[in-house]
Protein backbone atom coordinates (compact mmCIF):
# COMPACT_ATOMS: atom_id res chain seq x y z
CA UNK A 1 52.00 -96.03 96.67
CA UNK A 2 52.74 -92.60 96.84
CA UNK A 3 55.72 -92.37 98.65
CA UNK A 4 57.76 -95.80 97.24
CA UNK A 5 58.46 -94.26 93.90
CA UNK A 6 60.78 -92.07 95.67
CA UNK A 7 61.75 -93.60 99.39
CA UNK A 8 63.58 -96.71 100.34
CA UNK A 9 61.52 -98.55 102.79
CA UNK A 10 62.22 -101.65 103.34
CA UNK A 11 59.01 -103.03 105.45
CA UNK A 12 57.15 -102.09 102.13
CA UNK A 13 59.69 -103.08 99.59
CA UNK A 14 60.02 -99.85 98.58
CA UNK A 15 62.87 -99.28 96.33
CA UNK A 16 62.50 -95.34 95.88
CA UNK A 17 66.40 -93.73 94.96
CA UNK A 18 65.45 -90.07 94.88
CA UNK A 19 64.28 -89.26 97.76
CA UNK A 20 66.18 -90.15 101.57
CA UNK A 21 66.21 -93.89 102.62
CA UNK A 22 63.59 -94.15 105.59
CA UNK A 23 65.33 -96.80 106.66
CA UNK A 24 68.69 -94.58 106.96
CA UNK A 25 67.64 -91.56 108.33
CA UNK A 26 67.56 -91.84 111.95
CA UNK A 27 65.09 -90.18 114.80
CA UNK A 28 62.09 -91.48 112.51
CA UNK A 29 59.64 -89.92 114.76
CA UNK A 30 55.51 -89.67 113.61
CA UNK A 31 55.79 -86.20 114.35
CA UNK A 32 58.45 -85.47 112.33
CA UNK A 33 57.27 -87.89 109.36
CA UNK A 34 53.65 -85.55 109.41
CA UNK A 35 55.51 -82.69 109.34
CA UNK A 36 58.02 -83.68 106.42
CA UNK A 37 54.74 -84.63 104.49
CA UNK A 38 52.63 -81.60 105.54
CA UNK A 39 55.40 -78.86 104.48
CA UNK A 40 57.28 -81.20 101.95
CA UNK A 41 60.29 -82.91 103.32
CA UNK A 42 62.47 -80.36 104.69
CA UNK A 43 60.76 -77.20 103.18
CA UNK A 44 63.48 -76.78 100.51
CA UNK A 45 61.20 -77.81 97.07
CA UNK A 46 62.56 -81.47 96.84
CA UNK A 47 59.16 -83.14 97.61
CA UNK A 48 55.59 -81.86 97.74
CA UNK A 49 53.79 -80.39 100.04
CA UNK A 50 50.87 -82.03 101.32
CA UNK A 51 51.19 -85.49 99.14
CA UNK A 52 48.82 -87.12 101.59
CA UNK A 53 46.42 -85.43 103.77
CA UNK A 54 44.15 -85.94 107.20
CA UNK A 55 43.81 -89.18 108.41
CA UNK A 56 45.94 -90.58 105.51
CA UNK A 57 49.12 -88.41 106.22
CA UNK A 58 48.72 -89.27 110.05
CA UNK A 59 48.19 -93.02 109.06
CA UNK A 60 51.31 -92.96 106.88
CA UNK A 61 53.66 -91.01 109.54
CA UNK A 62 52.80 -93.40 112.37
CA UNK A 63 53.20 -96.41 110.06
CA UNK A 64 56.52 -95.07 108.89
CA UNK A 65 57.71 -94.08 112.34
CA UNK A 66 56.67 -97.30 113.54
CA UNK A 67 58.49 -99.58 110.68
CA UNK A 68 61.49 -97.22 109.33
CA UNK A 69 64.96 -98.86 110.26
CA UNK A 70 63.67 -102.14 111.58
């Protein structure tokens, strides 16, 4: 819900055109998915910070690591 207004993801139907395709970006790693939603993407002001947090934000990253590109 949060992220699919924004992110292409196809496992979820997610037709999001603003933000990167998850399904496009390569090395989709849960670490790297936590981080992007801890600090906000890449840190530059294109996506909030901290969207999702705790369990959620570590639920999301491995589910998105797990499905992105597939």
């Amino acid at each position: 819900e949060t992220c699919a207004s924004c992110h292409n993801l196809d496992a979820v139907n997610a037709r999001g055109v603003t933000g990167p395709d998850l399904d496009e970006i390569g090395a989709v790693t849960r670490d790297r998915i936590a981080n992007a939603i801890r600090i906000g993407g890449t840190g530059q002001g294109r996506m909030p910070a901290g969207l999702l947090e705790g369990e959620e934000a570590r639920a999301v990253a491995a589910y998105v690591a797990r499905v992105a590109g597939k």
